[in-house]
Protein backbone atom coordinates (compact mmCIF):
# COMPACT_ATOMS: atom_id res chain seq x y z
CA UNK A 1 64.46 -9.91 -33.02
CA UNK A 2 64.71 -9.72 -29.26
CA UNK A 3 65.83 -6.48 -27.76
CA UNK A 4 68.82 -6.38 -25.58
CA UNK A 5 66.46 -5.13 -22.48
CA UNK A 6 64.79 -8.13 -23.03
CA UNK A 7 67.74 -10.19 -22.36
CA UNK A 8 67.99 -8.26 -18.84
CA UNK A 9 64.10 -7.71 -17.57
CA UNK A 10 61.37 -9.73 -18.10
CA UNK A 11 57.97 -7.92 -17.40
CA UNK A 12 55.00 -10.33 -17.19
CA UNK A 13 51.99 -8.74 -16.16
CA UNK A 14 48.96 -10.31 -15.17
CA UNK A 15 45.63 -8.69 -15.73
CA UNK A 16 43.31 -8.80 -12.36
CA UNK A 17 40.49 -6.75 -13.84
CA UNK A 18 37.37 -8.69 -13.57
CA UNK A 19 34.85 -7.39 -12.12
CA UNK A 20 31.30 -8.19 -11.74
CA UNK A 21 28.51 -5.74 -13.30
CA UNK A 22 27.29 -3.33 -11.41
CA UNK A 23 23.21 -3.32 -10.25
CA UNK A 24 21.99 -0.32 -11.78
CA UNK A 25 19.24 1.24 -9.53
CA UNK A 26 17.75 4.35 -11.52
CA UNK A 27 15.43 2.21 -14.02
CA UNK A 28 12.02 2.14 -14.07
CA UNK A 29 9.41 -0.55 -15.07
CA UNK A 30 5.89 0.26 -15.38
CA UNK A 31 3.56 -2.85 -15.43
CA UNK A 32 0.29 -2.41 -17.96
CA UNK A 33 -1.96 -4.13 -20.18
CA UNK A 34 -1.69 -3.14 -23.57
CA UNK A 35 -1.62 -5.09 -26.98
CA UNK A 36 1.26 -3.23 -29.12
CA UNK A 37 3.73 -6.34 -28.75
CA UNK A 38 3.99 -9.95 -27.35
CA UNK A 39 7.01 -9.56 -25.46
CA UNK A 40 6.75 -9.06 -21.98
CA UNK A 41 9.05 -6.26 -21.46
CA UNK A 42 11.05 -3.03 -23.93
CA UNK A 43 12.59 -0.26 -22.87
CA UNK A 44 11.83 2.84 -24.22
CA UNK A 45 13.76 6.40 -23.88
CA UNK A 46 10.31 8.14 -24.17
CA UNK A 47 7.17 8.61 -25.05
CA UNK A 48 7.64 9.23 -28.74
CA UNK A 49 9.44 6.14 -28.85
CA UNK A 50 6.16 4.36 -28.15
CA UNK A 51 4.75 5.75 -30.79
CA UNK A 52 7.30 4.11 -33.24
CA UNK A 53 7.35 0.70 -31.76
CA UNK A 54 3.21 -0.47 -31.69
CA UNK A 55 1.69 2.19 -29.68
CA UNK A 56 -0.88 4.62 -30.86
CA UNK A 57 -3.07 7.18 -29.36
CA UNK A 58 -6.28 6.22 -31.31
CA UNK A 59 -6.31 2.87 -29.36
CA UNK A 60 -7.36 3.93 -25.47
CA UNK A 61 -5.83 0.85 -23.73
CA UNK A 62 -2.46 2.78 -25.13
CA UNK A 63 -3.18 5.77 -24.24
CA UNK A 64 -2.82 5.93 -20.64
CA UNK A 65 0.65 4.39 -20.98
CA UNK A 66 1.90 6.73 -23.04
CA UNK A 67 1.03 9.44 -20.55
CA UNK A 68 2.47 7.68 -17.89
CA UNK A 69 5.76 7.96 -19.90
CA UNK A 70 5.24 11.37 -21.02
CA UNK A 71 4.38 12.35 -17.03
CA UNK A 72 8.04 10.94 -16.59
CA UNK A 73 9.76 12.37 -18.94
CA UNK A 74 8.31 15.80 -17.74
CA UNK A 75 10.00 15.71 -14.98
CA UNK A 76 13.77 17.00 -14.63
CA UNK A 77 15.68 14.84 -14.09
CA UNK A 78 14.01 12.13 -15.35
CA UNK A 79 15.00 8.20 -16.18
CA UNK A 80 16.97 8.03 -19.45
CA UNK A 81 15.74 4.71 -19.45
CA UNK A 82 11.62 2.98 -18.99
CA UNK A 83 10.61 -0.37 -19.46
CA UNK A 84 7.01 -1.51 -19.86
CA UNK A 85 6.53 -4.87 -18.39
CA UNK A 86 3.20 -6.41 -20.33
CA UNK A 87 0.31 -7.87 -18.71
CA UNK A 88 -1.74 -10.56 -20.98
CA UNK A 89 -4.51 -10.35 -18.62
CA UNK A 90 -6.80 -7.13 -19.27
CA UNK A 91 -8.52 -5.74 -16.32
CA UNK A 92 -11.72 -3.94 -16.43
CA UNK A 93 -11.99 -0.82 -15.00
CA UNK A 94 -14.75 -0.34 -12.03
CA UNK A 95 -15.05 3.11 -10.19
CA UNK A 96 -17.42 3.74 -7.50
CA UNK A 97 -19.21 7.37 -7.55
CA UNK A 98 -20.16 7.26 -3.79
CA UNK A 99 -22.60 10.71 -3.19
CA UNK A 100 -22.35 12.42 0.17
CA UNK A 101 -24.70 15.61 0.18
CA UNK A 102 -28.80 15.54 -0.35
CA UNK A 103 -28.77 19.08 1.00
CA UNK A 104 -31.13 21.50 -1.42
CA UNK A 105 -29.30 23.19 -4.47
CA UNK A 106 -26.39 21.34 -4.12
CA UNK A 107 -24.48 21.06 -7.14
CA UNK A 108 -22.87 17.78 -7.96
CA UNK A 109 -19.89 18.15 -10.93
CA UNK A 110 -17.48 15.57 -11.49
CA UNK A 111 -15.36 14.44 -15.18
CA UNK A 112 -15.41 11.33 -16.67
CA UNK A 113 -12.32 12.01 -19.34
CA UNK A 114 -12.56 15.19 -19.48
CA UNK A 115 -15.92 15.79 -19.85
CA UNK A 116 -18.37 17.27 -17.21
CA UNK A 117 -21.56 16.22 -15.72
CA UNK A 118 -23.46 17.94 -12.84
CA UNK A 119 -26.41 17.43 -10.87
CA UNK A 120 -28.66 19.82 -8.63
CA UNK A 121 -30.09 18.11 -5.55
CA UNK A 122 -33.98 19.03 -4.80
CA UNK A 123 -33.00 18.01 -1.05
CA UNK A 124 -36.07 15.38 -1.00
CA UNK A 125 -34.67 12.77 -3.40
CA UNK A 126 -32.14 11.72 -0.05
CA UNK A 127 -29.20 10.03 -1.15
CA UNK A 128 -30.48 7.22 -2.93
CA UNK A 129 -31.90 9.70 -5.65
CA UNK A 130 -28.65 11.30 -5.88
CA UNK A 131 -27.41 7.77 -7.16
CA UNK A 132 -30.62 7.47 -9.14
CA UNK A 133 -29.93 10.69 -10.93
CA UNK A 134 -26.25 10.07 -11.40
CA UNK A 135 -26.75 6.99 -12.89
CA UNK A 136 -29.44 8.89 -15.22
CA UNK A 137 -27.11 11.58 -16.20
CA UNK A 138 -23.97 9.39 -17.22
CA UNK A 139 -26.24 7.09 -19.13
CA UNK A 140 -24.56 8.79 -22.39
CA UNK A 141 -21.05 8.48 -21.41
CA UNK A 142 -18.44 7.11 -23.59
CA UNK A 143 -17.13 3.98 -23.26
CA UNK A 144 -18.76 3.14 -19.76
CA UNK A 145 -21.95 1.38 -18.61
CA UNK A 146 -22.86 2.80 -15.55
CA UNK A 147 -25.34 1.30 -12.80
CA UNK A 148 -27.49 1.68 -9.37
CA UNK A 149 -25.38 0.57 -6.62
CA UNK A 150 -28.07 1.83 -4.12
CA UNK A 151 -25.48 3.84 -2.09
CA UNK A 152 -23.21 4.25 -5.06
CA UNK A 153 -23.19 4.64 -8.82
CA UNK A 154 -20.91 2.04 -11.00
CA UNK A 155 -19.03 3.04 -13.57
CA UNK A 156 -17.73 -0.11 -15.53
CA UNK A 157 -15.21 0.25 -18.93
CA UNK A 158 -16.70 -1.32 -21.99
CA UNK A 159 -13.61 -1.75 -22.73
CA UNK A 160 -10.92 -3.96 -20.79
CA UNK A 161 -7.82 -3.06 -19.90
CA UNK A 162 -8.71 0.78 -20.53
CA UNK A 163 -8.23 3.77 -17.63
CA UNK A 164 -10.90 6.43 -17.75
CA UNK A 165 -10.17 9.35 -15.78
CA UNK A 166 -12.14 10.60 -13.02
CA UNK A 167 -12.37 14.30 -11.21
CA UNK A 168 -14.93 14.71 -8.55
CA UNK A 169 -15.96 18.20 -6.53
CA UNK A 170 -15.97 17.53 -2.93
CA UNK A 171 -19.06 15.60 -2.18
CA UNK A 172 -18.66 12.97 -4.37
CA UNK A 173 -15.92 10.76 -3.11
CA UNK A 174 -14.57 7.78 -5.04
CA UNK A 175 -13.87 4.41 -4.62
CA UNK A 176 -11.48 2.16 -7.55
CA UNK A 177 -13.14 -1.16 -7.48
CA UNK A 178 -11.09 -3.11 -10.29
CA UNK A 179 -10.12 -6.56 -9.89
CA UNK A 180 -6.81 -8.03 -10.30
CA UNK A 181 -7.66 -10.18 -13.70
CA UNK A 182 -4.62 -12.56 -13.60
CA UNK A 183 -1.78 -9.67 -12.33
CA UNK A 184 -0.17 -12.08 -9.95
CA UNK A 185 0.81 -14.26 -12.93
CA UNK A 186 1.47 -11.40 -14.76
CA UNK A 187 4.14 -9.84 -12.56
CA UNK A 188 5.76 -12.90 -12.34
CA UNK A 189 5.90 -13.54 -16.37
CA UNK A 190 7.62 -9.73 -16.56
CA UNK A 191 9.37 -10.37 -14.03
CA UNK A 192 10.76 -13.66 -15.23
CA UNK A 193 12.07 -11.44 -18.38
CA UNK A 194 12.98 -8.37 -17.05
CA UNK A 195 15.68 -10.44 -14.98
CA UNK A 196 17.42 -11.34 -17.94
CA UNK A 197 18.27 -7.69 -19.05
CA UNK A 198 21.55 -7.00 -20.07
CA UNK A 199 21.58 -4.23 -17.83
CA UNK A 200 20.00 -6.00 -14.98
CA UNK A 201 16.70 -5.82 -13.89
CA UNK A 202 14.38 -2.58 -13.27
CA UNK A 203 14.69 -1.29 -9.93
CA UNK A 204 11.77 0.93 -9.86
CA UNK A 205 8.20 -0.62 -10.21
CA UNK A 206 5.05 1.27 -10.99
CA UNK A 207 1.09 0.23 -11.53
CA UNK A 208 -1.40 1.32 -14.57
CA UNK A 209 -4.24 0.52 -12.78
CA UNK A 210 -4.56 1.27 -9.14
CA UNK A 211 -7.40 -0.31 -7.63
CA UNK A 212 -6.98 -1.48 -4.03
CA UNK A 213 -7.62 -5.01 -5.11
CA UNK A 214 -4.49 -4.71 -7.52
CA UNK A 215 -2.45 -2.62 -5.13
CA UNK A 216 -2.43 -5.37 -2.44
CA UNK A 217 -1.15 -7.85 -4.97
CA UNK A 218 1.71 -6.11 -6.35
CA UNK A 219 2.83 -4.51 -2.67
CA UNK A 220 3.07 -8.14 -1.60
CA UNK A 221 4.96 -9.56 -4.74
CA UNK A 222 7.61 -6.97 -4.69
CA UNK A 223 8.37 -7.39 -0.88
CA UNK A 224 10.28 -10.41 -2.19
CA UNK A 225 12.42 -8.67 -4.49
CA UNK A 226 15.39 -6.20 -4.36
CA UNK A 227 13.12 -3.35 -6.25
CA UNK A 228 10.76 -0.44 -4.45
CA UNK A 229 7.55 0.31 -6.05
CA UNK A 230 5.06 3.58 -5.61
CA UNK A 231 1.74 3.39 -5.94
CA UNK A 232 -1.16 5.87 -5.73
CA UNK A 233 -5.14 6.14 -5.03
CA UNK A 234 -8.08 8.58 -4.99
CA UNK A 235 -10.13 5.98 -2.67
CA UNK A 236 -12.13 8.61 -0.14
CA UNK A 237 -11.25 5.88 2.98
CA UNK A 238 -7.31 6.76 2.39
CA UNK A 239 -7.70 10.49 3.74
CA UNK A 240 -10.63 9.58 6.03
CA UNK A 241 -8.95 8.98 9.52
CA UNK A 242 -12.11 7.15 10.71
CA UNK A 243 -11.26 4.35 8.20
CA UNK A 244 -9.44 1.58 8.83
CA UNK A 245 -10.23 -0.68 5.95
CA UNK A 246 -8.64 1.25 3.00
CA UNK A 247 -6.04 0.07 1.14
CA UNK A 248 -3.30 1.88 3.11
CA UNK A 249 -4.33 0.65 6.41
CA UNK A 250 -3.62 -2.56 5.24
CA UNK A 251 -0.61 -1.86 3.84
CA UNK A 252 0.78 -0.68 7.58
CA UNK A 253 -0.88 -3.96 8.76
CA UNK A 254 1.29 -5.80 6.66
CA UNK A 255 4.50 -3.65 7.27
CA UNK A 256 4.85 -2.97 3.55
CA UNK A 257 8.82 -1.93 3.21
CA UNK A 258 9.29 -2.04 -0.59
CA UNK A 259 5.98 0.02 -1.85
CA UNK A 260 5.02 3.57 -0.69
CA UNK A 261 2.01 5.11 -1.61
CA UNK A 262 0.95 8.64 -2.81
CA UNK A 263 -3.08 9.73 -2.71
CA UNK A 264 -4.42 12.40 -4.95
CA UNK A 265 -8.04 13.35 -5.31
CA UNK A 266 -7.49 12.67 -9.70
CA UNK A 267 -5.25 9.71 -9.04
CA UNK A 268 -7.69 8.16 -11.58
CA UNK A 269 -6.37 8.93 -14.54
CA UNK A 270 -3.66 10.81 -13.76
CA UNK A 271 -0.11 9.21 -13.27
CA UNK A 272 1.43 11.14 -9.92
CA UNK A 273 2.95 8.07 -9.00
CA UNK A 274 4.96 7.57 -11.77
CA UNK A 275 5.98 11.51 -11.98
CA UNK A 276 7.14 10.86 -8.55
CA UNK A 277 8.85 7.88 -9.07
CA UNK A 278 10.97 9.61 -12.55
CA UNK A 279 11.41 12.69 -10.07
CA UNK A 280 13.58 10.75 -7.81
CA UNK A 281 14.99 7.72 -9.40
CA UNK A 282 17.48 9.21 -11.78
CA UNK A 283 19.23 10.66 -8.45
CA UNK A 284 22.07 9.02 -7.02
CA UNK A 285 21.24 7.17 -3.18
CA UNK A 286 21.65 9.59 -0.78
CA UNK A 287 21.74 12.85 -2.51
CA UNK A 288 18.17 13.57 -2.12
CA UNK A 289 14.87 12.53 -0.34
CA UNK A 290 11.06 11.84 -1.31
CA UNK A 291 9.84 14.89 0.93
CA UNK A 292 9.05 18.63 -1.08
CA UNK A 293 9.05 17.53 -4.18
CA UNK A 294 7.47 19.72 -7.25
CA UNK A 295 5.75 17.24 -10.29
CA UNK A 296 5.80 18.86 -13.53
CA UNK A 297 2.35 18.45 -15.14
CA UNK A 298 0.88 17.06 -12.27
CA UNK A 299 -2.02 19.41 -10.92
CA UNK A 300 -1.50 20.11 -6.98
CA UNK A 301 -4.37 18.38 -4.65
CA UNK A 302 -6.84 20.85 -2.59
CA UNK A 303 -6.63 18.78 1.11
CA UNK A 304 -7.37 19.25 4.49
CA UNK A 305 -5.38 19.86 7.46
CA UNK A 306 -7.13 16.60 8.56
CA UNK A 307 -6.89 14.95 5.37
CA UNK A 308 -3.43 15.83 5.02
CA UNK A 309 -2.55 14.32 8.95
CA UNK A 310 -4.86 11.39 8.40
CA UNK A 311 -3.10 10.26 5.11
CA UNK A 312 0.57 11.27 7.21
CA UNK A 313 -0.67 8.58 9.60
CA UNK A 314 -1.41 6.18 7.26
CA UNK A 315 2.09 6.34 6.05
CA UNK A 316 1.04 7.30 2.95
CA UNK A 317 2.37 10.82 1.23
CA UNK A 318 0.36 13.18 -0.57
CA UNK A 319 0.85 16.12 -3.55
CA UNK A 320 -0.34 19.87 -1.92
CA UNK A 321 0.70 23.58 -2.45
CA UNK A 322 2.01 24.97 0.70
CA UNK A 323 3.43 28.21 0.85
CA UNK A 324 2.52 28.73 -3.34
CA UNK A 325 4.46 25.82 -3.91
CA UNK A 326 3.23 22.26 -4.47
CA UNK A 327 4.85 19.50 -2.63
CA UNK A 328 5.22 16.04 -1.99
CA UNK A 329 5.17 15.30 1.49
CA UNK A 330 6.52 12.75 3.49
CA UNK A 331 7.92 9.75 1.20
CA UNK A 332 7.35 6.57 3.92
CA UNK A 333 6.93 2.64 3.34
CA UNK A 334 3.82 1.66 5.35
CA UNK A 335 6.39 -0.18 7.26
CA UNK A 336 7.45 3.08 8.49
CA UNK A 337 10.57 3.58 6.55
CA UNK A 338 11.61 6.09 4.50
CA UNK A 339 11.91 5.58 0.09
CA UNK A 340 15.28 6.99 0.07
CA UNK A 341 16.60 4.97 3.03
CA UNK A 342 15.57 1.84 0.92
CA UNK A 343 16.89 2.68 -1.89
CA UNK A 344 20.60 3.67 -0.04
CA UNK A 345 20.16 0.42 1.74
CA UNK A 346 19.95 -1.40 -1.63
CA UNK A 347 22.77 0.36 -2.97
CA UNK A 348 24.84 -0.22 -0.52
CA UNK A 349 24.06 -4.12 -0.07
CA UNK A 350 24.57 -4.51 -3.78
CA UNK A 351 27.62 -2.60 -3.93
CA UNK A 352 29.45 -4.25 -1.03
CA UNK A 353 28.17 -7.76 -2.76
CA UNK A 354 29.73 -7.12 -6.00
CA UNK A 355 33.23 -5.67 -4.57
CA UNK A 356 33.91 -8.96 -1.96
CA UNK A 357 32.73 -11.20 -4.97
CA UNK A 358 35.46 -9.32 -6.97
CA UNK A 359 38.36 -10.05 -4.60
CA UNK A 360 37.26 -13.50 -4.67
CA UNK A 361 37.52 -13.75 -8.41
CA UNK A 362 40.51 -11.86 -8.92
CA UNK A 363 42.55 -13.77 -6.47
CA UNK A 364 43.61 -16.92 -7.08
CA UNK A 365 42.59 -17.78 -3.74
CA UNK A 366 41.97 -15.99 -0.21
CA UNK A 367 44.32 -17.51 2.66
CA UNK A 368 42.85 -18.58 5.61
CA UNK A 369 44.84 -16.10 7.51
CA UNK A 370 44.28 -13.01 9.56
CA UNK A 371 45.95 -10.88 6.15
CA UNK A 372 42.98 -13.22 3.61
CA UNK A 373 40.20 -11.56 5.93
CA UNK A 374 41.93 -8.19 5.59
CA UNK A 375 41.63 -8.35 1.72
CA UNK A 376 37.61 -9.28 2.28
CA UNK A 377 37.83 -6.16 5.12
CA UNK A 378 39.36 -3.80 2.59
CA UNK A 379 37.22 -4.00 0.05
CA UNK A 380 34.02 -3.11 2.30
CA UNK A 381 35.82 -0.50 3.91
CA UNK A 382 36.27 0.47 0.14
CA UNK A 383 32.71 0.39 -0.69
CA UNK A 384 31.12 2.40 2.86
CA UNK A 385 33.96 4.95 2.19
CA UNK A 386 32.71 5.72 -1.19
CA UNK A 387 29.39 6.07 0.20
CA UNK A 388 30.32 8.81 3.21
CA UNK A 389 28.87 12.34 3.62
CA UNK A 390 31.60 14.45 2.95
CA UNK A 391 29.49 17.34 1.90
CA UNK A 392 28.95 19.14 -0.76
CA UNK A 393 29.74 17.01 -4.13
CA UNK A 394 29.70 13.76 -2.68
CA UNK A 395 28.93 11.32 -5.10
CA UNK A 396 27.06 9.01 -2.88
CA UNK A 397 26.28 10.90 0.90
CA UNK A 398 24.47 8.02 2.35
CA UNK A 399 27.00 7.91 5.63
CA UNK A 400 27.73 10.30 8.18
CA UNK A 401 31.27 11.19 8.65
CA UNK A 402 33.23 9.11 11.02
CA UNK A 403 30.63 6.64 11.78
CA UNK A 404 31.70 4.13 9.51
CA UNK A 405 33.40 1.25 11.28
CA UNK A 406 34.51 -2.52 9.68
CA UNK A 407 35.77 -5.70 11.97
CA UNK A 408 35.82 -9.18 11.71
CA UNK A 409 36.77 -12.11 13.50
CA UNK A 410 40.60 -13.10 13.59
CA UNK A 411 41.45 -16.33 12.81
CA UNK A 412 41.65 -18.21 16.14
CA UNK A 413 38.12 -17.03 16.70
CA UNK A 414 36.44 -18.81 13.78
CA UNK A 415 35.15 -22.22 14.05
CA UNK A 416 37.26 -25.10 12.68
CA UNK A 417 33.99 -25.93 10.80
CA UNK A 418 33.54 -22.90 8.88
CA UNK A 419 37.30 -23.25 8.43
CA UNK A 420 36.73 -26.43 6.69
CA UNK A 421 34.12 -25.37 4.90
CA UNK A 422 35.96 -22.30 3.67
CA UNK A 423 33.48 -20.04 5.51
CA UNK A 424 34.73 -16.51 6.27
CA UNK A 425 31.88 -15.70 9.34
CA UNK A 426 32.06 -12.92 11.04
CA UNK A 427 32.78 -9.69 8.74
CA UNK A 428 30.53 -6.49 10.21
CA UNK A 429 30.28 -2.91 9.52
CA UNK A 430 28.31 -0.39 11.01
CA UNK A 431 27.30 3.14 9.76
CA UNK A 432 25.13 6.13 10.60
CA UNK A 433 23.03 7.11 7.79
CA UNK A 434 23.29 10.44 6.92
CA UNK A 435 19.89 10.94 7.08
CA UNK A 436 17.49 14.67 6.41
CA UNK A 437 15.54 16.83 7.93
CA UNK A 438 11.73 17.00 6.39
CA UNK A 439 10.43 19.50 9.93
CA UNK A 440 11.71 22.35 11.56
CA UNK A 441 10.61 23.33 14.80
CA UNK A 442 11.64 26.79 16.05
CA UNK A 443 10.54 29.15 18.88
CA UNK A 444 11.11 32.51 19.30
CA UNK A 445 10.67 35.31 21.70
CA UNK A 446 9.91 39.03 20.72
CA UNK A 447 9.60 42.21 23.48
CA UNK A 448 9.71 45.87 23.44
């Protein structure tokens, strides 16, 4: 029975809630060859998780990939959520041992998985006979076949698709030689899939294998895609400022904006790039930076001042103790932007995206008037306010304060054709990012 209000207000309320989904950004997706499953890409909340789904530690092209997870997890905070993106294609693993000292009683020691060989030079074999005896003492290695490269001894997996890790005394430099096996078509396949997540696609993208080879082919394949990537290396030429044909070198050549790279002397075998990725993913754009940076479980490199400015001007970063405390230091694209300005830039793209395409949706239509661009107007102004520095507690402090500013054309200034073709041309906003400090230079004066 109606009620007598009824008969004097009518209340009809309609619902303008839609609103697209939002592009998350603090997923991970690290892209190996391994044989658990045949899909191309699961998410995992960590490493133990593995373990229940396919993965075991007896098989060794698992293995690694489980301590990439476990390295990420470490961390605090860390990504509540990884994906492993499958490669079909196995690689096989081929390290260069490249010897550098024939001076009598030197002592060679390097690992191969954890176990250590070393060699005394005589100081008449040369360098050649370094190789010669390096070649002779790994002979009963596991898992690797290891030959005379005449300058160099090659260590080659037995079996594909499996990571061996490598620690070397100074002396011995290495070199990752592995080929790409089919990761172009790879990527592509887990990419393909990993689009289709219910909760959108990864953001962050990270490598099993290293090699230079397979660097340049994912740095090139993510430059097309709204993701950033981190990569690492132990090749010698990275911290050698003489050398100009390592695989960071040509990543500045080819102004590489959505992959940054990290070199440690044990980046063979041991996942700093994807501690360092966990490290600062989970964080929300603009509330922190790449730069000082301590990786739980990650052993701190021993570098150079030169090493340390030759990799800096590579635009590469690096993992060192300064001070007692290990750091990452600096966190640049080989473009020669910074990982967290990416990332903010993303963000806010994304987030200005989804809010306009709301107003469209959610209004019957937009007027062609100077009040329809004002709704478009609000809603970015919306979007760059949420994002503004306003200190401590900010959710998002990509913006500084008071530098935000939104326009757009009025009416009689846009063309009758993008009035006809419903075009609204001309909306722009401009912001100062917030930006950090990584340096501090001060100068004093003491006197008595």
């Amino acid at each position: 029975m109606a009620d007598v209000m009824d008969t004097v207000v009518s209340v009809t309320i309609t619902r303008e809630t839609r609103t697209p989904s939002q592009r998350g950004f603090g997923v991970p997706l690290i892209v190996g060859y391994h044989d658990a499953w045949s899909d191309r890409v699961r998410s995992y909340a960590d490493q133990g998780e593995m373990l229940d789904d396919g993965f075991t530690l007896t098989d060794p092209s698992h293995e690694y990939l489980y301590n990439m997870v476990a390295a990420m997890k470490a961390q605090s905070p860390s990504p509540s959520e990884i994906r492993i993106g499958r490669c079909a294609n196995a690689f096989t693993q081929v390290v260069h041992l490249i010897p550098r000292i024939s001076t009598a009683g030197y002592e060679y020691s390097f690992a191969i998985d954890g176990t250590t060989y070393t060699y005394e030079t005589t100081g008449s074999e040369g360098l050649t006979g370094v190789v010669d005896a390096l070649v002779l003492g790994l002979s009963g290695a596991e898992d690797v076949t290891v030959t005379d490269g005449v300058t160099w001894a090659v260590v080659t997996a037995d079996t594909p698709g499996v990571i061996h890790s490598f620690v070397a005394k100074r002396g011995l430099d290495l070199y990752d030689a592995t080929g790409t096996s089919g990761l172009t078509a790879d990527l592509e396949a887990i990419a393909e899939e990993d689009d289709l997540n219910a909760s959108g696609p990864a953001y962050g993208w990270l490598l099993d294998c290293n090699s230079e080879a397979r660097i340049d082919t994912f740095d090139a394949f993510l430059e097309s895609r709204v993701a950033l990537g981190v990569v690492q290396s132990a090749d010698w030429d990275v911290k050698d400022a003489g050398e100009t044909g390592d695989v960071a070198t040509d990543m500045v050549g080819e102004a590489i904006t959505r992959t940054g790279g990290i070199y440690h002397t044990q980046a063979i075998g041991v996942p700093i790039a994807a501690a360092w990725m966990a490290k600062e993913l989970p964080k929300n754009p603009g509330q922190s930076t790449w730069a000082h940076k301590t990786l739980a479980t990650i052993p701190a490199d021993s570098l150079k001042s030169s090493e340390r400015t030759a990799i800096n001007a590579k635009r590469w970063s690096w993992y060192s103790a300064g001070g007692g405390i290990n750091i990452t230091f600096e966190g640049k694209t080989p473009a020669g932007e910074y990982l967290d300005l990416i990332h903010q830039t993303d963000f806010v793209t994304a987030r200005v995206k989804e809010a306009v395409f709301g107003a469209f949706t959610n209004n019957d239509k937009i007027p062609q008037t100077d009040a329809g661009i004002e709704t478009v107007l609000s809603q970015v102004r919306s979007v760059l306010k949420q994002c503004e520095d306003t200190g401590p507690g900010a959710s998002f402090p990509i913006f500084a304060p008071g530098t935000i500013v939104v326009d757009a054309l009025t009416m009689d200034d846009i063309a009758t054709a993008d009035r006809a073709n419903r075009i609204m041309r001309g909306v722009r906003f401009q912001a100062r990012f917030s930006g950090a400090f990584h340096k501090a230079v001060i100068t004093g004066r003491v006197y008595i």
